[in-house]
C-alpha atoms as a PDB file:
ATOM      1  CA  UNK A   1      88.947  63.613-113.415  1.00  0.00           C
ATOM      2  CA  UNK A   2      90.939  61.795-116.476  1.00  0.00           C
ATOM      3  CA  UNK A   3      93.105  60.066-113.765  1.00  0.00           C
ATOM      4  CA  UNK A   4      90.452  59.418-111.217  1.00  0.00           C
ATOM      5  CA  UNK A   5      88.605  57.605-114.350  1.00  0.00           C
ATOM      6  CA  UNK A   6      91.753  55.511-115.100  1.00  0.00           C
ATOM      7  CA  UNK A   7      93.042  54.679-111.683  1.00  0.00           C
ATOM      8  CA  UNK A   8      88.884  53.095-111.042  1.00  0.00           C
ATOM      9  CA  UNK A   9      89.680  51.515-114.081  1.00  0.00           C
ATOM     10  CA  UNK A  10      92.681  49.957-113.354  1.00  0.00           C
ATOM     11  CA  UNK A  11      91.239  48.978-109.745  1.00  0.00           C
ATOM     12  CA  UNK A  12      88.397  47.069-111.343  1.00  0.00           C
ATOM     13  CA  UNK A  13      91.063  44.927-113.538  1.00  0.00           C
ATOM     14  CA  UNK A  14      93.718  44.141-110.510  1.00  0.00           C
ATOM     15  CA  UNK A  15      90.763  43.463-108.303  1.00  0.00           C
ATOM     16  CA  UNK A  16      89.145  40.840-110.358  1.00  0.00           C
ATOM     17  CA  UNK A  17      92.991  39.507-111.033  1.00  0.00           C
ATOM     18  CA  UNK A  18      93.843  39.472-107.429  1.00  0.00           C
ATOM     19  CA  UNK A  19      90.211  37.977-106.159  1.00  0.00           C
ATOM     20  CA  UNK A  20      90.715  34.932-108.584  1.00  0.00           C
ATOM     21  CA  UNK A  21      94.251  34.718-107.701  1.00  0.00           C
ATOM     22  CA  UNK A  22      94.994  30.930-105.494  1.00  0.00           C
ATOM     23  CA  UNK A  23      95.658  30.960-102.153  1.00  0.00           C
ATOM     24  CA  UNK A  24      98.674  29.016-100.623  1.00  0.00           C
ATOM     25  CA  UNK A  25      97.198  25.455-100.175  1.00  0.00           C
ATOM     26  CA  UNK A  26      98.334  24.886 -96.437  1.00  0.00           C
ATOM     27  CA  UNK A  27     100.231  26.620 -94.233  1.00  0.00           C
ATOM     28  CA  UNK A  28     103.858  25.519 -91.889  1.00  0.00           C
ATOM     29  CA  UNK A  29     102.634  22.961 -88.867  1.00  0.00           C
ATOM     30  CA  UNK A  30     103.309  25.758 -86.286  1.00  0.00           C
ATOM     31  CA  UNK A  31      99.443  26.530 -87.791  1.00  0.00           C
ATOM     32  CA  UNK A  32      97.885  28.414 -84.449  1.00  0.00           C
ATOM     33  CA  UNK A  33      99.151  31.474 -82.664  1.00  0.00           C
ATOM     34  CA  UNK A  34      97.300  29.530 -79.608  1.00  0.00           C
ATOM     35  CA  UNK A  35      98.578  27.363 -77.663  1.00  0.00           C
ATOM     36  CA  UNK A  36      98.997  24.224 -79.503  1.00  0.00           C
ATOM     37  CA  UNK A  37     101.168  22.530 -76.856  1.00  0.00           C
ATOM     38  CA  UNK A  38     100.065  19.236 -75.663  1.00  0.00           C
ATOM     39  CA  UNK A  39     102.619  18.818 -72.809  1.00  0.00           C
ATOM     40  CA  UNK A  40     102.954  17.428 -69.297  1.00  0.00           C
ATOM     41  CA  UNK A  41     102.919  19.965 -66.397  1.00  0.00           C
ATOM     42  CA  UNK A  42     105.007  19.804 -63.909  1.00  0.00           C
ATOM     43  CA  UNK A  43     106.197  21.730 -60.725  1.00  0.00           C
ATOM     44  CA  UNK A  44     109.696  22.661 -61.074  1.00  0.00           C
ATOM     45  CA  UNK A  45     112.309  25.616 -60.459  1.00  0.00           C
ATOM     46  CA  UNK A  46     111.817  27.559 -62.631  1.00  0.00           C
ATOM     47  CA  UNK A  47     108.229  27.216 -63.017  1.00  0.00           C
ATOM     48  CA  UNK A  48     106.883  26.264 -66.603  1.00  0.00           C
ATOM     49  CA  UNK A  49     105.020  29.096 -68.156  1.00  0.00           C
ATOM     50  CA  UNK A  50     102.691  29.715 -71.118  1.00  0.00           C
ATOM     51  CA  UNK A  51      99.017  29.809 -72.427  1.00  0.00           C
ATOM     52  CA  UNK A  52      98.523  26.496 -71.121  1.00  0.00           C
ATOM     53  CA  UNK A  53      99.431  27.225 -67.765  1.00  0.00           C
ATOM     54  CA  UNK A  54      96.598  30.053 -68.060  1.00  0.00           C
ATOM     55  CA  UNK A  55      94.059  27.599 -69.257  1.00  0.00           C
ATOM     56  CA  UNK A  56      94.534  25.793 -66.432  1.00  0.00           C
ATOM     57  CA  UNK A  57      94.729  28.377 -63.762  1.00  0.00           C
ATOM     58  CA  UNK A  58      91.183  29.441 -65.644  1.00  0.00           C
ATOM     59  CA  UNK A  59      89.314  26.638 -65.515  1.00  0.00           C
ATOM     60  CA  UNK A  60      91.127  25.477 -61.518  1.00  0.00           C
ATOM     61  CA  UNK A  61      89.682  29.332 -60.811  1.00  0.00           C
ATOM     62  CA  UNK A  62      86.165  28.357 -61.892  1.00  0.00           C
ATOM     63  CA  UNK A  63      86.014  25.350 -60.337  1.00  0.00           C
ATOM     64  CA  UNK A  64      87.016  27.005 -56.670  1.00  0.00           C
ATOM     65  CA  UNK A  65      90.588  25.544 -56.234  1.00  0.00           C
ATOM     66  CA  UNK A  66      92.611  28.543 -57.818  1.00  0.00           C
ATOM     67  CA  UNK A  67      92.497  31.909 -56.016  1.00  0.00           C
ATOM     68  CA  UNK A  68      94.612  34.251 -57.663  1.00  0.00           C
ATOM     69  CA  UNK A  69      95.307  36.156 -61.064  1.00  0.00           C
ATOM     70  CA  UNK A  70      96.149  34.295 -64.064  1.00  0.00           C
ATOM     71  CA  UNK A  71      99.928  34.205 -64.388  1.00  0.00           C
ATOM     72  CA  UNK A  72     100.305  31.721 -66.303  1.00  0.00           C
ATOM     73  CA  UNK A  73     103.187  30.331 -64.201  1.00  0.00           C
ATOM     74  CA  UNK A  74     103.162  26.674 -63.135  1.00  0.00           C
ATOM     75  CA  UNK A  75     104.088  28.198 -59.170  1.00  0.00           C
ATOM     76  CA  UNK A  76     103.111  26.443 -55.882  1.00  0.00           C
ATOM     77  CA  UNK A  77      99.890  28.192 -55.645  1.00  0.00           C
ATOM     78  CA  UNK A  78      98.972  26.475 -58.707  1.00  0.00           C
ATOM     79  CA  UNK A  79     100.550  23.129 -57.984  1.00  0.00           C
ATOM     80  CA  UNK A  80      98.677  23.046 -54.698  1.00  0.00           C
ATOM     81  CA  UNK A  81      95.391  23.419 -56.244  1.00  0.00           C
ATOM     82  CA  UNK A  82      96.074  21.278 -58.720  1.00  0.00           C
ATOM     83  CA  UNK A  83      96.320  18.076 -56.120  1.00  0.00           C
ATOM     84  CA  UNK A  84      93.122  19.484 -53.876  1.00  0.00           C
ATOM     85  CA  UNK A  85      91.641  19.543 -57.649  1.00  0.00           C
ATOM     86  CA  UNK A  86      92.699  15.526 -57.528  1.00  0.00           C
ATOM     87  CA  UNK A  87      92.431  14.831 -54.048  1.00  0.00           C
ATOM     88  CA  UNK A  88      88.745  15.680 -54.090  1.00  0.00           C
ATOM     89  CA  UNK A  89      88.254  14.039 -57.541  1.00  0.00           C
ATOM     90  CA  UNK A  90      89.879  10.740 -56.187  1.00  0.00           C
ATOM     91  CA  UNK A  91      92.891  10.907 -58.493  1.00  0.00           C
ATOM     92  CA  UNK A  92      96.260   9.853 -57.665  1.00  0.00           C
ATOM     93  CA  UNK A  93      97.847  13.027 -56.228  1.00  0.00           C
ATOM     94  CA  UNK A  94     100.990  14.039 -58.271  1.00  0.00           C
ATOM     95  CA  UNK A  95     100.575  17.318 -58.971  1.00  0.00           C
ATOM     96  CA  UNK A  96     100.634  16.410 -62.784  1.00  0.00           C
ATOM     97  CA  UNK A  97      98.987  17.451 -65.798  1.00  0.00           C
ATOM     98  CA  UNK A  98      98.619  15.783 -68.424  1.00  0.00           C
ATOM     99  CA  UNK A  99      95.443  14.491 -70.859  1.00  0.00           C
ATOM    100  CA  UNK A 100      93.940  12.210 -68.235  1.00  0.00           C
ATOM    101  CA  UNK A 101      93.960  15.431 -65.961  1.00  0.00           C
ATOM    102  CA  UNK A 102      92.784  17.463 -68.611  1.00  0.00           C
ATOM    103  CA  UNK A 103      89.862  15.061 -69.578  1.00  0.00           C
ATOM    104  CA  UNK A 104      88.314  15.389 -65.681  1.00  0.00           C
ATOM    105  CA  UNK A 105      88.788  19.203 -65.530  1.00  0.00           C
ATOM    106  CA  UNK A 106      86.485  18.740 -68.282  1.00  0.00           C
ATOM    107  CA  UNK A 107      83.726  17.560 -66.180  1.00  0.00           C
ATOM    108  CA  UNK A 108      79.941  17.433 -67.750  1.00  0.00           C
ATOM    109  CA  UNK A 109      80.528  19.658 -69.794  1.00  0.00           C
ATOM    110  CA  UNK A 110      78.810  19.348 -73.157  1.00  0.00           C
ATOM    111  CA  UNK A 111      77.902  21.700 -76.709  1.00  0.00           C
ATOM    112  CA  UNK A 112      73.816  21.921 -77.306  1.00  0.00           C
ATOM    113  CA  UNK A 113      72.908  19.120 -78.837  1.00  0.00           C
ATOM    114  CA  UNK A 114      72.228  19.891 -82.365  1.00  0.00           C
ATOM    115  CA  UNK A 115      69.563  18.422 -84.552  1.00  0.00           C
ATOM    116  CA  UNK A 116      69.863  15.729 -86.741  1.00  0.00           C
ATOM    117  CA  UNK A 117      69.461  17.091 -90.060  1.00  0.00           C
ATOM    118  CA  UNK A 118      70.938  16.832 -92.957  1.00  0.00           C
ATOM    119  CA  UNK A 119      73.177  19.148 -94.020  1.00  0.00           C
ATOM    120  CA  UNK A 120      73.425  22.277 -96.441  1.00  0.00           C
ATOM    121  CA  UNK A 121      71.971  21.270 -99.692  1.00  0.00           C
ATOM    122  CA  UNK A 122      74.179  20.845-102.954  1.00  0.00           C
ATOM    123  CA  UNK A 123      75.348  23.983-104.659  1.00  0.00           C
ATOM    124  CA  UNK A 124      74.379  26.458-101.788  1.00  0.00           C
ATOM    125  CA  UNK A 125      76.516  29.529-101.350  1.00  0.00           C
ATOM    126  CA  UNK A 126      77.878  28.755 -97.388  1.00  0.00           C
ATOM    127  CA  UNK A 127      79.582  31.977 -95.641  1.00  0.00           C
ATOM    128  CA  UNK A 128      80.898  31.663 -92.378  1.00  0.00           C
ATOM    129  CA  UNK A 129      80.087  35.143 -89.669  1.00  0.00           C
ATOM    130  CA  UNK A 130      81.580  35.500 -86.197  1.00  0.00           C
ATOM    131  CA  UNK A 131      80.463  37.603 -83.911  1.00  0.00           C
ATOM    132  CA  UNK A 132      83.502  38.216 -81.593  1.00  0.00           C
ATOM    133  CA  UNK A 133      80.402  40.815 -78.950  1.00  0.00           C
ATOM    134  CA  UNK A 134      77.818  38.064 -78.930  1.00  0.00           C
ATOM    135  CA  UNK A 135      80.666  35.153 -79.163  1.00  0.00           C
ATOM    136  CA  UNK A 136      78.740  33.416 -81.353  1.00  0.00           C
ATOM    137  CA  UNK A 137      79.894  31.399 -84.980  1.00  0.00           C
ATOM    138  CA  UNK A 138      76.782  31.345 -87.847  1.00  0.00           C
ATOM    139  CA  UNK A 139      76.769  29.500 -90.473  1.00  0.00           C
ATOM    140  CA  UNK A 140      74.995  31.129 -93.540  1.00  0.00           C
ATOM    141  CA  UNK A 141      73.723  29.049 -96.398  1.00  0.00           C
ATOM    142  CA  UNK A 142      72.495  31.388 -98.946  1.00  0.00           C
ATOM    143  CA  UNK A 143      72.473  34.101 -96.767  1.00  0.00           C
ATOM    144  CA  UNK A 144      70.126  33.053 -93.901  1.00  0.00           C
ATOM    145  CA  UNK A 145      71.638  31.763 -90.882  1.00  0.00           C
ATOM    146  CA  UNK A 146      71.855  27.524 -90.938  1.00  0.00           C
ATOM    147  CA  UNK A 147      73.058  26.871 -87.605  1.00  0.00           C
ATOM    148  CA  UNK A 148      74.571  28.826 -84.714  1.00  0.00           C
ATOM    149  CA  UNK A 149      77.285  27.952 -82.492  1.00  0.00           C
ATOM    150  CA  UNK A 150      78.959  29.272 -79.453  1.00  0.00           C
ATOM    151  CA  UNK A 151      82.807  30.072 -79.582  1.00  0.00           C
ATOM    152  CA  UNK A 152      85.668  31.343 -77.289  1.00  0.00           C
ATOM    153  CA  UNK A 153      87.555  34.364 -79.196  1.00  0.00           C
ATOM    154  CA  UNK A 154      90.941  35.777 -78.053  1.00  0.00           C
ATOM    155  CA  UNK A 155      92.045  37.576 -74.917  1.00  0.00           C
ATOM    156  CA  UNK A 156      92.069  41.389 -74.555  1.00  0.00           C
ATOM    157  CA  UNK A 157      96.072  41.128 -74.761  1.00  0.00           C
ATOM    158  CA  UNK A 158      95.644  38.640 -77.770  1.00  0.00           C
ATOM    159  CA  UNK A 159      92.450  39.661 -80.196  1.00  0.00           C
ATOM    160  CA  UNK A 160      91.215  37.593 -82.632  1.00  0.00           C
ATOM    161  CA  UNK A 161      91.385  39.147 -86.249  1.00  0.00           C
ATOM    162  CA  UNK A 162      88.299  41.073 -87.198  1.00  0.00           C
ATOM    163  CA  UNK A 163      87.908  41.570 -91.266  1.00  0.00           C
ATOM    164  CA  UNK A 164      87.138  39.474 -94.100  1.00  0.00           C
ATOM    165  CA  UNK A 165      89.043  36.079 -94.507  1.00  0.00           C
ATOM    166  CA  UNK A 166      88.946  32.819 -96.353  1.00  0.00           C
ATOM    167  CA  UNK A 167      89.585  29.212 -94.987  1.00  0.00           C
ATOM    168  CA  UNK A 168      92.871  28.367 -96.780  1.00  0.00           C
ATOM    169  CA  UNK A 169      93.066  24.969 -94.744  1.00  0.00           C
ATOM    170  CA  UNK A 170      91.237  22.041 -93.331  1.00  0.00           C
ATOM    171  CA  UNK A 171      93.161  19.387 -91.456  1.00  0.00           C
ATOM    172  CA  UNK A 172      92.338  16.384 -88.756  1.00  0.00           C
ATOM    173  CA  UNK A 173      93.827  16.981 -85.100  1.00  0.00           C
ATOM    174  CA  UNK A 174      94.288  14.421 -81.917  1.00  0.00           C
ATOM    175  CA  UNK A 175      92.175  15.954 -79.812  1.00  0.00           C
ATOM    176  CA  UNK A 176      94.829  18.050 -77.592  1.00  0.00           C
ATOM    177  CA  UNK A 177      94.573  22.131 -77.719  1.00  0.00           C
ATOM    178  CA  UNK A 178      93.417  22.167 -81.262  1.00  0.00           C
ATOM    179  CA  UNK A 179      91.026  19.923 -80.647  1.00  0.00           C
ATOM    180  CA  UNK A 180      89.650  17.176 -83.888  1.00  0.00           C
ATOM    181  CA  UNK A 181      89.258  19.464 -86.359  1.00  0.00           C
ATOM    182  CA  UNK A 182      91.039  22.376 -87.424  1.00  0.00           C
ATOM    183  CA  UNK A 183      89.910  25.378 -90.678  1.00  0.00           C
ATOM    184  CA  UNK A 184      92.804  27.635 -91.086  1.00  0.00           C
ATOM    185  CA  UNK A 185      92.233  31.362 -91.974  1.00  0.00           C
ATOM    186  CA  UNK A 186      94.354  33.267 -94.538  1.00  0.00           C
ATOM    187  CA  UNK A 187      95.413  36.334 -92.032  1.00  0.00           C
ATOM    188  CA  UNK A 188      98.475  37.741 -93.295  1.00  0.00           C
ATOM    189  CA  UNK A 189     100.135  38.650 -89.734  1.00  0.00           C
ATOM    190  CA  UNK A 190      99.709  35.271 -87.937  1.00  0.00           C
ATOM    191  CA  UNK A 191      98.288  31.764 -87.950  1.00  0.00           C
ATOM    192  CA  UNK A 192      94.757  32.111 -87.004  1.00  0.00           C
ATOM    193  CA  UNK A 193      91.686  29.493 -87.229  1.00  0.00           C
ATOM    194  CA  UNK A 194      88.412  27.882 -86.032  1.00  0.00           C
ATOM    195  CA  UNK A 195      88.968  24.846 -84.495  1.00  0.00           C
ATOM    196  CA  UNK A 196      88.187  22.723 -81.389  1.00  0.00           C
ATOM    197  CA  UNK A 197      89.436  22.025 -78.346  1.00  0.00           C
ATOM    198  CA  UNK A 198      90.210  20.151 -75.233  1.00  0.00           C
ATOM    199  CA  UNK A 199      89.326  22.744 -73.079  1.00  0.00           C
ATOM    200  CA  UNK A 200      85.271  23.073 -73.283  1.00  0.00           C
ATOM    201  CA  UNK A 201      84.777  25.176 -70.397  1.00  0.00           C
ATOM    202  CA  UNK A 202      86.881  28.313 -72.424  1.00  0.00           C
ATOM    203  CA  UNK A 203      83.709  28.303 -74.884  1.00  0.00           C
ATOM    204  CA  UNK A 204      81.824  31.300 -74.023  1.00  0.00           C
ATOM    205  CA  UNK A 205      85.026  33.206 -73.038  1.00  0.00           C
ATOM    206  CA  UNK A 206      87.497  35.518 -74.574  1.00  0.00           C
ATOM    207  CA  UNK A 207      90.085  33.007 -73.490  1.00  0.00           C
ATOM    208  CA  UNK A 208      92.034  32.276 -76.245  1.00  0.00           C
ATOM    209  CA  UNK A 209      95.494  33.653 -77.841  1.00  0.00           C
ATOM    210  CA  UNK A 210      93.507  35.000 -81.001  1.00  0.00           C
ATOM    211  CA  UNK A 211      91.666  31.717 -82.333  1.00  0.00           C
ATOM    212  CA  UNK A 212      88.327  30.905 -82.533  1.00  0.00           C
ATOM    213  CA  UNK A 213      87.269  27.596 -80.855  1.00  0.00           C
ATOM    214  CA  UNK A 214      84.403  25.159 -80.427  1.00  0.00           C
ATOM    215  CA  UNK A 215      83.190  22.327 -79.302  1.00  0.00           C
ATOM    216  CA  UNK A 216      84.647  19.547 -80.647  1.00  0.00           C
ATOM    217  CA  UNK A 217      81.286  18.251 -81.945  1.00  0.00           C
ATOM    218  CA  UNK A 218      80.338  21.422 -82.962  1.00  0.00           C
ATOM    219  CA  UNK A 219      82.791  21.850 -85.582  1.00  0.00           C
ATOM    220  CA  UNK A 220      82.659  18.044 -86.419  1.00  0.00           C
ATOM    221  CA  UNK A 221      79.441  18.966 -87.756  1.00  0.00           C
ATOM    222  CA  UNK A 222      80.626  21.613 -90.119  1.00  0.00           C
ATOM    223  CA  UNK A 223      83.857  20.539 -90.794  1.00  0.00           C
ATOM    224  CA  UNK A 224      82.571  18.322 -93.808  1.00  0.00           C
ATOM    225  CA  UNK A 225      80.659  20.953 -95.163  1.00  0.00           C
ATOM    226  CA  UNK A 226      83.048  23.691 -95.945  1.00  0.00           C
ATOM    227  CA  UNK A 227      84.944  23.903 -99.080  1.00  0.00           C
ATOM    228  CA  UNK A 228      88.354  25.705 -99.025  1.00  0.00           C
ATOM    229  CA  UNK A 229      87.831  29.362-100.101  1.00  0.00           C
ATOM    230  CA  UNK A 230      84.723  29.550 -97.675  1.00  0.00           C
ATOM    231  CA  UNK A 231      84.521  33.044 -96.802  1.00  0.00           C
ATOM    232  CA  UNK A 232      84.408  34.106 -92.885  1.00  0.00           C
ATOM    233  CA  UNK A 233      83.333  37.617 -91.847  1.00  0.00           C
ATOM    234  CA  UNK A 234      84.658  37.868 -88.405  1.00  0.00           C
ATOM    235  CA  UNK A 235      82.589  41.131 -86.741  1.00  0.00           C
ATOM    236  CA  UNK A 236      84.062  43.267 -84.088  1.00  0.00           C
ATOM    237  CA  UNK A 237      85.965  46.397 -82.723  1.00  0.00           C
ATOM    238  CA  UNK A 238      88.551  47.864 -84.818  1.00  0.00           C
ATOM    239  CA  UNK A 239      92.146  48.655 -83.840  1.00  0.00           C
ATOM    240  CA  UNK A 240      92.437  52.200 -84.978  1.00  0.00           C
ATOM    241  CA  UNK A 241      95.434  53.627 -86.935  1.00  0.00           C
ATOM    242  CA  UNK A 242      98.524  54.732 -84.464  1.00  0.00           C
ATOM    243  CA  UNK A 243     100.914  55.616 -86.938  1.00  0.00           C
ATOM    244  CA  UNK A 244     101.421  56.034 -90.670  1.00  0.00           C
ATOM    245  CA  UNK A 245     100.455  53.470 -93.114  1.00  0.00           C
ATOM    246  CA  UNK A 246     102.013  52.504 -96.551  1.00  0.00           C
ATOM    247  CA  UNK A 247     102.146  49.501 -99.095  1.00  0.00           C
ATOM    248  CA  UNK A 248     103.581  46.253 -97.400  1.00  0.00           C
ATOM    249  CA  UNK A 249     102.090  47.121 -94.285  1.00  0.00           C
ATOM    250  CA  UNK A 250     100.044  44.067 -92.654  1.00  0.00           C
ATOM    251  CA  UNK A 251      97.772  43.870 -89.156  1.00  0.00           C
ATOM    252  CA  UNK A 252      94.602  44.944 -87.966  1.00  0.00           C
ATOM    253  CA  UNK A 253      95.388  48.641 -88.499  1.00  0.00           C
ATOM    254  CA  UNK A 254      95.226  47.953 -91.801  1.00  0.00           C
ATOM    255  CA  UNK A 255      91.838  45.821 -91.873  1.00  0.00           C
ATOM    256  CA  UNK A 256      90.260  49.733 -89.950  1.00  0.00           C
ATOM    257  CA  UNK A 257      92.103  51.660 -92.741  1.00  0.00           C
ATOM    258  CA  UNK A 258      90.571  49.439 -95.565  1.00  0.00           C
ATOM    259  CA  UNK A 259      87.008  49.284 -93.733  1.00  0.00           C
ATOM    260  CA  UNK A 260      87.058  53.279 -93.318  1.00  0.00           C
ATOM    261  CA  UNK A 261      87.786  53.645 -96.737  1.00  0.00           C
ATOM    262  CA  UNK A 262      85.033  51.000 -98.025  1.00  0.00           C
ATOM    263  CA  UNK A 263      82.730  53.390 -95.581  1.00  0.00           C
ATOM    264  CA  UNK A 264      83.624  56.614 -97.874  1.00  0.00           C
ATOM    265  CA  UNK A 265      83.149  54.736-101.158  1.00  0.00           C
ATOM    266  CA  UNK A 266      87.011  54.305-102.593  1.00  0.00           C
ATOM    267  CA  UNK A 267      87.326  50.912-101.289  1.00  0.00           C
ATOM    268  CA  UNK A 268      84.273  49.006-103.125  1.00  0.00           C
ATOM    269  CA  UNK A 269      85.729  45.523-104.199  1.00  0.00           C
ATOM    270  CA  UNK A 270      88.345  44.381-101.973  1.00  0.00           C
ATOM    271  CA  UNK A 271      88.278  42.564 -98.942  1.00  0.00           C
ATOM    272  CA  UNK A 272      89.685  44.161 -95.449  1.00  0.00           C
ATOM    273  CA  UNK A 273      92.277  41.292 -94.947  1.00  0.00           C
ATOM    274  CA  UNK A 274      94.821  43.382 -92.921  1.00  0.00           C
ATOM    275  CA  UNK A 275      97.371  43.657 -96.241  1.00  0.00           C
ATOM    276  CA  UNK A 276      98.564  47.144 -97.405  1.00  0.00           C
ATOM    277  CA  UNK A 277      98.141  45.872-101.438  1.00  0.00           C
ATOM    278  CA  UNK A 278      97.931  47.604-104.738  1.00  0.00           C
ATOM    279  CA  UNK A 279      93.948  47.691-103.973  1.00  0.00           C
ATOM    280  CA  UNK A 280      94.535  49.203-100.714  1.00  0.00           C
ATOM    281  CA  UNK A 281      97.109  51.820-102.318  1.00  0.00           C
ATOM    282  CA  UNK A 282      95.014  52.410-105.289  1.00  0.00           C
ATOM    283  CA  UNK A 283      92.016  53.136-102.661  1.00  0.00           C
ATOM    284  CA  UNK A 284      94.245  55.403-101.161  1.00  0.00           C
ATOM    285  CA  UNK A 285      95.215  57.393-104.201  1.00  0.00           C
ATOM    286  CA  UNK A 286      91.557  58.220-104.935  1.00  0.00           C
ATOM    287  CA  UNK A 287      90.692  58.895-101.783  1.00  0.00           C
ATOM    288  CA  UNK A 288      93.637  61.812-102.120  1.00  0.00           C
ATOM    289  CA  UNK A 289      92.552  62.805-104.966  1.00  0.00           C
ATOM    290  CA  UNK A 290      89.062  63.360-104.092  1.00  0.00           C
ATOM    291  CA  UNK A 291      90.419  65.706-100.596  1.00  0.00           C
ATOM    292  CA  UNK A 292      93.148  67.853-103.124  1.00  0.00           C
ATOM    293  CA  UNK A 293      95.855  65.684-101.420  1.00  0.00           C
ATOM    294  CA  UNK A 294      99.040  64.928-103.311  1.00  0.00           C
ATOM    295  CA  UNK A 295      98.235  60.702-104.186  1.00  0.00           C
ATOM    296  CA  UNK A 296     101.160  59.028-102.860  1.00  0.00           C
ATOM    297  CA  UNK A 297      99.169  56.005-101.843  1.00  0.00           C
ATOM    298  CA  UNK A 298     100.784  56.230 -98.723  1.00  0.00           C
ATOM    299  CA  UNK A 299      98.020  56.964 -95.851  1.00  0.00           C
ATOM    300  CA  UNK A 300     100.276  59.353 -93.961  1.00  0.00           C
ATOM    301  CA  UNK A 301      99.199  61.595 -90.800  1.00  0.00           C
ATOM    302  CA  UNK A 302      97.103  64.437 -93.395  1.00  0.00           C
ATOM    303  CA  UNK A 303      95.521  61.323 -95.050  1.00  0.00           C
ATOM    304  CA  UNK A 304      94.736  59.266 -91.440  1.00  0.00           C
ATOM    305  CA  UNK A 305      93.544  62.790 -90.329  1.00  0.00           C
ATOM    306  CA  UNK A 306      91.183  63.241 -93.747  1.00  0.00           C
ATOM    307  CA  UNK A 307      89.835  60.133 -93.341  1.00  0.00           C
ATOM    308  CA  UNK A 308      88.621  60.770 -89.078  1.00  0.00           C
ATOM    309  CA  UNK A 309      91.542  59.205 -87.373  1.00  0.00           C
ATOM    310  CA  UNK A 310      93.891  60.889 -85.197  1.00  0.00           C
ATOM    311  CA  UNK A 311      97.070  59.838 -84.381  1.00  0.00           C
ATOM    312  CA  UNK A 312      98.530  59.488 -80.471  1.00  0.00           C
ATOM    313  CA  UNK A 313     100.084  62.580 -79.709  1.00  0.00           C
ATOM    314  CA  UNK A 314     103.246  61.042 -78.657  1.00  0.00           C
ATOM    315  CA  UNK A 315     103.156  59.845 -82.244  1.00  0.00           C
ATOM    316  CA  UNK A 316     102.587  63.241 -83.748  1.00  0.00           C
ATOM    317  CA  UNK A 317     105.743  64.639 -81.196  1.00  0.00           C
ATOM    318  CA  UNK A 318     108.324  62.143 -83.114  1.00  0.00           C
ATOM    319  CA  UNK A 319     107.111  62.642 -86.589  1.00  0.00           C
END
């Protein structure tokens, strides 16, 4: 019990040390796992590919020119839809895209128009919750919800981060893929954020390659109001443990380990940010402790198992 006592205490100092600690102040300009290409389409041999290409197939699809899965290949099927898209719309027929193209596959599409009031008052405590099931941003100002907006999340193949973040940056954008306005997130496996975008008719849609969007209006609204440090809880399905986890370890096995651990009480103070820390180790160590397990601070296959998760057993074969 001696050590138990002295490894809480030791958690309660390096917690309030690491909470305080600065984040980075911006991150590189390759900010967004999505796509934050702006560039011309073109049919060509080999065809261009990428998340862009999908965004367009998407919205051609929804708008009855594209008939087909979402490749994300610029191939003649999608070339040919997109000149019916402009011969219909009374556009010079090229086959291009570019802005101009992407402004009219806009259409009338518009965010809710949201009241004119003013905004959060002076010295309020602002947190920022996303619910990834109801795709649906809040923003809290003292803990009761301030305004509501709705958001596109990321793609079954490319999930946006669920666990407790900060926003680490706020920058200005052109209005291409990132749309005006852009809050970066401090996930420590890849460059996610809220921001806008030039594609309206994803909002509503898991659509994205892990970001959160919005209307470009919509987060004009709250861009001014958030400080740096704002917190965002970002609500949804875990990705559950497949192997072995130790210090150094980062991803969204991590933010389930941390969150299963807050659940049994040995993970009180620290947020579930995805990175295999001292806080996360420390967590770990009790937790052993507490089941007779030797407290490496490594959550291993006997710890994953103590704590209800159970490894693939193609993963328990090679161990």
């Amino acid at each position: 019990m001696g050590i138990y006592r002295e490894t809480m205490v030791f958690t309660l100092v390096l917690m309030l040390t690491l909470w305080l600690w600065p984040y980075p102040s911006a991150l590189s300009k390759e900010r967004c796992n999505c796509s934050g290409e702006n560039r011309t389409l073109i049919y060509t041999s080999p065809p261009l590919q990428g998340q862009d290409v999908i965004e367009l197939q998407f919205r051609l699809a929804q708008l009855g020119y594209y008939f087909g899965p979402l490749t994300g290949l610029y191939d003649w099927s999608t070339f040919r839809a997109v000149t019916n898209f402009q011969r219909h719309r009374g556009l010079p027929v090229s086959g291009e895209v570019n802005s101009s193209l992407w402004e009219a596959l806009r259409g009338d599409i518009h965010p809710t128009a949201q009241a004119t009031t003013p905004g959060p008052p002076a010295g309020s405590t602002l947190k920022i919750l996303v619910d990834t099931e109801k795709l649906r941003l809040y923003l809290l100002v003292d803990g009761q919800i301030f305004r509501e907006y709705p958001i596109a999340i990321g793609k079954y193949s490319t999930p946006s981060p669920v666990g407790e973040w900060k926003i680490r940056e706020k920058t200005y954008e052109t209005g291409g893929p990132l749309g005006t306005r852009w809050l970066g997130l401090n996930v420590p496996w890849g460059n996610y954020g809220i921001h806008g975008t030039n594609r309206p008719w994803s909002i509503g849609w898991a659509a994205s390659a892990g970001c959160f969007r919005m209307f470009n209006e919509d987060i004009e609204e709250i861009f001014p109001w958030i400080p740096l440090g704002t917190p965002v809880i970002v609500k949804g399905p875990y990705v559950l443990p497949t192997r072995p986890l130790k210090p150094g370890s980062q991803g969204p096995e991590v933010v389930s380990l941390q969150a299963r651990l807050r659940e049994k009480g040995f993970y009180l103070f620290g947020p579930t940010d995805g990175d295999y820390g001292v806080m996360t180790s420390l967590a770990i160590k009790q937790f052993q402790l507490a089941q007779g397990l030797k407290p490496t601070g490594i959550a291993d296959k006997e710890t994953l198992e103590a704590l209800g998760f159970e490894l693939p057993l193609e993963q328990e074969k090679a161990r």
